[in-house]
Protein backbone atom coordinates (compact mmCIF):
# COMPACT_ATOMS: atom_id res chain seq x y z
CA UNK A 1 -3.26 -7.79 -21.39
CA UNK A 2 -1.09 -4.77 -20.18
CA UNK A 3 -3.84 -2.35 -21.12
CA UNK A 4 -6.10 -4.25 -19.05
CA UNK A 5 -3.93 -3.80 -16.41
CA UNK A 6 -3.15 -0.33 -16.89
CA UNK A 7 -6.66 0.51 -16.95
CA UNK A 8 -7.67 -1.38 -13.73
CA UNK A 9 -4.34 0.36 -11.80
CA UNK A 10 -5.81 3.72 -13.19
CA UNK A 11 -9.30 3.11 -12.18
CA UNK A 12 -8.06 1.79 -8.44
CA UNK A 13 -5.63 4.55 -8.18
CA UNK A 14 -8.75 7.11 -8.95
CA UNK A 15 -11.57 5.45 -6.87
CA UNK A 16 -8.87 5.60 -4.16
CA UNK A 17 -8.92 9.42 -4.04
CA UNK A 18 -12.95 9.60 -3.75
CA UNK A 19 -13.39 6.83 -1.22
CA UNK A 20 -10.74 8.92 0.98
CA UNK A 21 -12.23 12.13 0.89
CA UNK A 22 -15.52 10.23 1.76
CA UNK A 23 -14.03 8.70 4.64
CA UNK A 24 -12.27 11.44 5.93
CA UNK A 25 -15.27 14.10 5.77
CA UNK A 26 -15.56 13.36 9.27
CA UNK A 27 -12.78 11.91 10.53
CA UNK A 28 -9.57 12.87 11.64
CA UNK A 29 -7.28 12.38 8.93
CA UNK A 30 -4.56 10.74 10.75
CA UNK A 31 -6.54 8.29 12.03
CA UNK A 32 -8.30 7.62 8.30
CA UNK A 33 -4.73 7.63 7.15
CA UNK A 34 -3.91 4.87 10.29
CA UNK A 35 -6.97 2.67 9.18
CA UNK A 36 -6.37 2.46 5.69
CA UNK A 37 -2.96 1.32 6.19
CA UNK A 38 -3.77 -1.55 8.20
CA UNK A 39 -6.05 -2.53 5.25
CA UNK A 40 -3.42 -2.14 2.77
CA UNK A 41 -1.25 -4.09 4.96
CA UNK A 42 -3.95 -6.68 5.91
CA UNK A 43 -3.96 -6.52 1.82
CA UNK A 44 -0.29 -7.08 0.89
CA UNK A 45 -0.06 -9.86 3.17
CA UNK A 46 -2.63 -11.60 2.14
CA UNK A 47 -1.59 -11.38 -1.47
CA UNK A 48 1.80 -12.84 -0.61
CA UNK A 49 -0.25 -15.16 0.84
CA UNK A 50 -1.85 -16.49 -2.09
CA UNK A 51 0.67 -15.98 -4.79
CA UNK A 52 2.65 -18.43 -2.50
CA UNK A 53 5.90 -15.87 -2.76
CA UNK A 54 6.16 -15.62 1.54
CA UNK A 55 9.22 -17.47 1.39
CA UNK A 56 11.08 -15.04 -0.87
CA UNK A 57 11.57 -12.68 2.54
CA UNK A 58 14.05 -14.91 3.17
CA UNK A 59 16.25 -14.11 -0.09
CA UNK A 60 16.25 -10.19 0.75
CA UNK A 61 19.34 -9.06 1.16
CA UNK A 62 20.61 -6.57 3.39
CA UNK A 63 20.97 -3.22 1.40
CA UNK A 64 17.43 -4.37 -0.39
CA UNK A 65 15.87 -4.20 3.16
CA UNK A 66 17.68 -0.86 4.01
CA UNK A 67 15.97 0.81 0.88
CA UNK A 68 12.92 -0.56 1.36
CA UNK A 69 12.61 0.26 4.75
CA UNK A 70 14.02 4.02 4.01
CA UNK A 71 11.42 3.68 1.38
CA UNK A 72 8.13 3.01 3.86
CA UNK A 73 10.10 5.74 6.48
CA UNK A 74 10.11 8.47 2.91
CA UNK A 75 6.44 7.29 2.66
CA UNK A 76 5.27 7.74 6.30
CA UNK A 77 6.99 11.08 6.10
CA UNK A 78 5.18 12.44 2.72
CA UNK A 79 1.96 12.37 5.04
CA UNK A 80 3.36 15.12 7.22
């Protein structure tokens, strides 16, 4: 089942790539960059959604947050 996986993540991770360039051909990047993180957040929550795991925000702790918020801040940055 992993390879299945594997393969899918690879494929995503490639299509990814093209779609951008696509979208960005005439577009400002920043703002293509802006959009298609509100998707992927629109995405993530929506998954949490349905795999039912919303209440497990609650059971973050403190230093977990930290590094995942210096995490999305090291992200944010990489796009300079």
């Amino acid at each position: 089942m992993w390879i299945l996986y594997a393969t899918g993540s690879a494929f995503f991770a490639g299509i990814t790539s093209v779609l951008a360039k696509c979208g960005i051909s005439k577009t400002d990047s920043d703002v293509a960059t802006a959009i298609r993180t509100i998707v992927v957040l629109v995405f993530s929550w929506v998954m949490t959604l349905i795999t039912g795991t919303l209440s497990g925000i609650t059971e973050i702790s403190e230093k977990t947050l930290l590094f995942l918020v210096l995490s999305g801040i090291a992200t944010g940055a990489s796009w300079l």
